[in-house]
N, C-alpha and C. Protein backbone atom coordinates (compact mmCIF):
# COMPACT_ATOMS: atom_id res chain seq x y z
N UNK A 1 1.39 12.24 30.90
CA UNK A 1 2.11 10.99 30.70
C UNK A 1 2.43 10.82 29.23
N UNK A 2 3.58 10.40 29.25
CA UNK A 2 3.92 9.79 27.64
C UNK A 2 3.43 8.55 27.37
N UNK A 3 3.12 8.34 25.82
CA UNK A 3 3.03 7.59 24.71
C UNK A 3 3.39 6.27 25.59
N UNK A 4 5.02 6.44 25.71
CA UNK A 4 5.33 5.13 26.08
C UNK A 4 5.16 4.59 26.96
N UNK A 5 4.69 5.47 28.75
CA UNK A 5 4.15 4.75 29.72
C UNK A 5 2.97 3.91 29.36
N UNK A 6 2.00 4.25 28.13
CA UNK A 6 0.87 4.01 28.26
C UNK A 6 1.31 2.51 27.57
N UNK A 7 2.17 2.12 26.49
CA UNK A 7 2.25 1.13 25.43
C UNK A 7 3.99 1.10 25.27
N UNK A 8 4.26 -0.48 25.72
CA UNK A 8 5.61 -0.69 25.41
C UNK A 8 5.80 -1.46 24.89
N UNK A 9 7.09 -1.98 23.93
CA UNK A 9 7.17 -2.99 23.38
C UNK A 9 7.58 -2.92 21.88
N UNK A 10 8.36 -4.00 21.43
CA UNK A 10 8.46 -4.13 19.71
C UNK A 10 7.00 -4.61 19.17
N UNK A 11 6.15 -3.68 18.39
CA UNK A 11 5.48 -4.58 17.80
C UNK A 11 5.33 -4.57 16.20
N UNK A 12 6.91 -4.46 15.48
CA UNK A 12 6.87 -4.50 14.51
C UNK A 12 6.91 -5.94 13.79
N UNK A 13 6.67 -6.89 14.40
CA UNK A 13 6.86 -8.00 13.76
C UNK A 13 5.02 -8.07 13.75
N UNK A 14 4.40 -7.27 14.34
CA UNK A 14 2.83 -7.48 13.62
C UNK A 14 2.51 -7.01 12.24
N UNK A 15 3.43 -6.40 11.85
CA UNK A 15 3.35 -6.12 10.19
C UNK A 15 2.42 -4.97 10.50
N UNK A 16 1.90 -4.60 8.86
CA UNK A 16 0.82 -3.09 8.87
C UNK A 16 -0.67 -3.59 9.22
N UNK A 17 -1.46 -2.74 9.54
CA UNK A 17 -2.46 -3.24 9.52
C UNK A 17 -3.79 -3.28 8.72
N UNK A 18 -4.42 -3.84 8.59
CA UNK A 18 -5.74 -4.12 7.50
C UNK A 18 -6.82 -4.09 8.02
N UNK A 19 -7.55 -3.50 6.86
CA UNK A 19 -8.89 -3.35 6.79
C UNK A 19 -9.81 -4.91 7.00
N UNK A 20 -11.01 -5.13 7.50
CA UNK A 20 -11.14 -6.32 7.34
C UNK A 20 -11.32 -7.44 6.26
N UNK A 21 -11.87 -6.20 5.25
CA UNK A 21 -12.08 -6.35 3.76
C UNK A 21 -10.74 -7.01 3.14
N UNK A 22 -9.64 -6.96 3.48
CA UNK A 22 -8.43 -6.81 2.77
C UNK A 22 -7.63 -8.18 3.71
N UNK A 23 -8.27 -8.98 4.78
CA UNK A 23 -8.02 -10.14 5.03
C UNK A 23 -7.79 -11.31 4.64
N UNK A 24 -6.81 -12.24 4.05
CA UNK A 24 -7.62 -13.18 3.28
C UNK A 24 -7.87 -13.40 1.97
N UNK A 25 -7.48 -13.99 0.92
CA UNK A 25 -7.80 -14.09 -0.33
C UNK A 25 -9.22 -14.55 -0.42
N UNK A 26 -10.29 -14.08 -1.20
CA UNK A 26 -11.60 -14.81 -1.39
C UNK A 26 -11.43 -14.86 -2.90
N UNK A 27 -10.79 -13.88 -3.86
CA UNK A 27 -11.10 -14.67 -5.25
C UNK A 27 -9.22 -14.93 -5.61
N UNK A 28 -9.40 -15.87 -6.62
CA UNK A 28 -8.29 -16.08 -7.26
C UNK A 28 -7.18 -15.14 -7.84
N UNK A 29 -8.19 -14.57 -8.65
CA UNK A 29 -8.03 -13.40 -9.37
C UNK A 29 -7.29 -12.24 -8.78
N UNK A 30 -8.19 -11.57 -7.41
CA UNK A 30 -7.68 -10.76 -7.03
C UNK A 30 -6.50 -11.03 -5.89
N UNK A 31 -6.07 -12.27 -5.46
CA UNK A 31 -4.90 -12.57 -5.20
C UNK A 31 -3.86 -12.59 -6.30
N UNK A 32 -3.77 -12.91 -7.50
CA UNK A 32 -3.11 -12.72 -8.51
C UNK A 32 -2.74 -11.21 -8.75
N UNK A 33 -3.85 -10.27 -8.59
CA UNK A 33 -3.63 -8.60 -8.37
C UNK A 33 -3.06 -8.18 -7.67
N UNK A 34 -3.14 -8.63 -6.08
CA UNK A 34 -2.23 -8.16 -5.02
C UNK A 34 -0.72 -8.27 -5.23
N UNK A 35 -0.64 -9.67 -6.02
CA UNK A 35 0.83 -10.34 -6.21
C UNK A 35 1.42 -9.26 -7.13
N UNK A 36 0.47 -8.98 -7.65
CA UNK A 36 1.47 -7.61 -8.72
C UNK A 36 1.95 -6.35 -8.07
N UNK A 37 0.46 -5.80 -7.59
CA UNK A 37 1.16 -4.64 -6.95
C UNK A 37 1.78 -4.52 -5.63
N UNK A 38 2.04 -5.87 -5.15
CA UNK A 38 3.32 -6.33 -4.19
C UNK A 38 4.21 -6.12 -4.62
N UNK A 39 4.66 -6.59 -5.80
CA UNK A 39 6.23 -6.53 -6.68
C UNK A 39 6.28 -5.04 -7.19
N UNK A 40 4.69 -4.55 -7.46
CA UNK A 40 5.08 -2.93 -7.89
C UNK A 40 5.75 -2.35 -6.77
N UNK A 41 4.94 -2.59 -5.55
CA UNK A 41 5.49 -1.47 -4.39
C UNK A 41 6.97 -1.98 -3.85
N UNK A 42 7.17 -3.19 -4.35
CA UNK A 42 8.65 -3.21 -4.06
C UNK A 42 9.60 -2.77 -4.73
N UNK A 43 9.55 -2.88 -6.00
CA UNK A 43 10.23 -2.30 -6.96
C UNK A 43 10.34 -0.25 -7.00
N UNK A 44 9.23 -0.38 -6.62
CA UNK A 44 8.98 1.18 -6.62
C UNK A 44 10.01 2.06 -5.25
N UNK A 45 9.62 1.73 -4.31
CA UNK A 45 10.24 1.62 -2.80
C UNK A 45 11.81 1.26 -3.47
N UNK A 46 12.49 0.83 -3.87
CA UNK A 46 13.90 0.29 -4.71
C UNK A 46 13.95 1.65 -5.62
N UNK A 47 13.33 1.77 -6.45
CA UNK A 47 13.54 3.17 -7.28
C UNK A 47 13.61 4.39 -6.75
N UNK A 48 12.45 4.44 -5.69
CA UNK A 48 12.59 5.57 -4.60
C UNK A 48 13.74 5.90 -4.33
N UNK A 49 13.92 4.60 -3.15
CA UNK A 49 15.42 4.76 -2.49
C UNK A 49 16.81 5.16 -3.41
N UNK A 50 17.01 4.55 -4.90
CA UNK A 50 17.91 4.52 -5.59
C UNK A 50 17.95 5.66 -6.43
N UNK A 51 16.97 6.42 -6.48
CA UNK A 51 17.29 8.11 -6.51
C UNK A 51 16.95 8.86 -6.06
N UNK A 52 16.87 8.41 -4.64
CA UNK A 52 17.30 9.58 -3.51
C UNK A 52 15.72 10.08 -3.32
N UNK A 53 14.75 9.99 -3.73
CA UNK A 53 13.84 10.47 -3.88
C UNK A 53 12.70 11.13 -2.53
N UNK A 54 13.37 10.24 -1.52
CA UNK A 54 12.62 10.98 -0.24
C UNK A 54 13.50 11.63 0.74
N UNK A 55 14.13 12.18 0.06
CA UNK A 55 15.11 13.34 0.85
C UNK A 55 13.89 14.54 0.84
N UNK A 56 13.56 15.04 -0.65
CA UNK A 56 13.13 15.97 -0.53
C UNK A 56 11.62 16.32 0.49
N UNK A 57 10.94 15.16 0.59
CA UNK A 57 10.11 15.59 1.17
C UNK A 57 10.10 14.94 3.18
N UNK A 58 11.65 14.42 3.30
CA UNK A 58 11.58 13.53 4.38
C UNK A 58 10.73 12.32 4.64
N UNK A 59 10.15 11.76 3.68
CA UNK A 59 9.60 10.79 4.17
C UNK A 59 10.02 9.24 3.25
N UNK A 60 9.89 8.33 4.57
CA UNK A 60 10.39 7.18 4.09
C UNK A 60 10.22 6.79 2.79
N UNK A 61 11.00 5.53 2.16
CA UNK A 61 11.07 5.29 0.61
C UNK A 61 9.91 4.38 0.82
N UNK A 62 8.97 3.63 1.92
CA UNK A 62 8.33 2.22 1.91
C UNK A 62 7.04 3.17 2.40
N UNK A 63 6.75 4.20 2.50
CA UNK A 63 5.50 5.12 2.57
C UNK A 63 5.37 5.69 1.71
N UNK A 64 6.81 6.27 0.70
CA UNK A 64 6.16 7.04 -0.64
C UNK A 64 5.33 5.68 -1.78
N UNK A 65 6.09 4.72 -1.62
CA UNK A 65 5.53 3.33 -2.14
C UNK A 65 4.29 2.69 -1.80
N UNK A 66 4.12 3.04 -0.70
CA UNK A 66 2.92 2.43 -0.12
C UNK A 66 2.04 3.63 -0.62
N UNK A 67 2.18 4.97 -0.62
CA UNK A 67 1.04 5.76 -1.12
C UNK A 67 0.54 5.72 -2.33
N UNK A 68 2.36 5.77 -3.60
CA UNK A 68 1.82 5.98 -4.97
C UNK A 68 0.83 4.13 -5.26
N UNK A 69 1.27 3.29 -4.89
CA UNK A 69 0.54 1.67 -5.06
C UNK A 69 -1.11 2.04 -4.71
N UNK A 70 -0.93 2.93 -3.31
CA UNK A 70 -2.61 3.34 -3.14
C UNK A 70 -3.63 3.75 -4.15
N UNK A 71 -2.67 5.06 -4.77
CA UNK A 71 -3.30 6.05 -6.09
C UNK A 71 -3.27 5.23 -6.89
N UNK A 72 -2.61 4.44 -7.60
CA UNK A 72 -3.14 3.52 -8.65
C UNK A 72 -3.78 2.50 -8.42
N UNK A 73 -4.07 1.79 -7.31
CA UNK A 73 -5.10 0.83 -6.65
C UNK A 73 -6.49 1.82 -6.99
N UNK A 74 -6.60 3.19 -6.36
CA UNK A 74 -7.89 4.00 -6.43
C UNK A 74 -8.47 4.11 -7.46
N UNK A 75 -6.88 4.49 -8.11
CA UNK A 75 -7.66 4.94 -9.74
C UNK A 75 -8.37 3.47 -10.47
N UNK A 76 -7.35 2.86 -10.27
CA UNK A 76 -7.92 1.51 -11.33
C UNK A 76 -9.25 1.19 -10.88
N UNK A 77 -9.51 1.32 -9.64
CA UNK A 77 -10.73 0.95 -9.32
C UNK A 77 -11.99 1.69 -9.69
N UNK A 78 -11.71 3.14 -9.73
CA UNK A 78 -12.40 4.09 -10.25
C UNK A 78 -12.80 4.35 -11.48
N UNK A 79 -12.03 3.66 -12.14
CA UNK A 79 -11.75 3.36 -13.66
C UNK A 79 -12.58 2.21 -13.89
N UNK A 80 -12.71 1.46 -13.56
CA UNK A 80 -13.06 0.22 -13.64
C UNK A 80 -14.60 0.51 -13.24
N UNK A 81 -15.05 0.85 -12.45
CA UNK A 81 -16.54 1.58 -11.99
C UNK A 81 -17.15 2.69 -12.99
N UNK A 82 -16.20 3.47 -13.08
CA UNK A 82 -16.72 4.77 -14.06
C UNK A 82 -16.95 3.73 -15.38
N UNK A 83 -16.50 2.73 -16.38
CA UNK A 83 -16.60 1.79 -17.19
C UNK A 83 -17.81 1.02 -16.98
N UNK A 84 -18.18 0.57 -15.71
CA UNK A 84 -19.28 -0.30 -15.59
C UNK A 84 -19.95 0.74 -15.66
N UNK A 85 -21.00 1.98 -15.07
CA UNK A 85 -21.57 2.79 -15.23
C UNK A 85 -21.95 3.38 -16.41
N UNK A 86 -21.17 3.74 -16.94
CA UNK A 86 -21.61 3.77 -18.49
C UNK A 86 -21.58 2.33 -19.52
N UNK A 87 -21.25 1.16 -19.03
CA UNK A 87 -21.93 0.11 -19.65
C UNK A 87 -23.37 -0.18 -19.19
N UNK A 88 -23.94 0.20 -18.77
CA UNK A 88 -25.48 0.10 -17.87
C UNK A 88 -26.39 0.68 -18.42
């Protein structure tokens, strides 16, 4: 049986989905963070698209955006840890 006997339907108006961690604003702060790298991954996804940039590897301009926003979400965070660790 196919995919689609099993599950039909639009369900792109549920948006992407989240971790549970990632529900919800709990600090100020890091809602103020999200707000940035919201406008990064939009802007970025815009630059993508505007030079052509996911031809070469076929994949969408709002997934190469959504990945590179990931890698600098990781790093900063990693960065930010590797810093506390050697402040200790």
């Amino acid at each position: 049986m196919a995919l689609g006997e099993y599950v039909s339907g639009d369900f792109s108006s549920l948006g992407p989905l989240q971790a549970s961690s990632e529900i919800g604003p709990t600090d100020p702060e890091k809602n103020e963070i999200d707000t940035k790298f919201d406008k990064f991954e939009k802007k970025l996804k815009s630059l993508i698209n505007e030079l052509y940039l996911e031809f070469e590897s076929s994949t969408p301009d709002f997934v190469l955006a959504k990945y590179l926003r990931g890698c600098l979400e990781i790093f900063n965070e990693t960065e930010s840890k590797k810093s506390d660790s050697f402040s200790n």
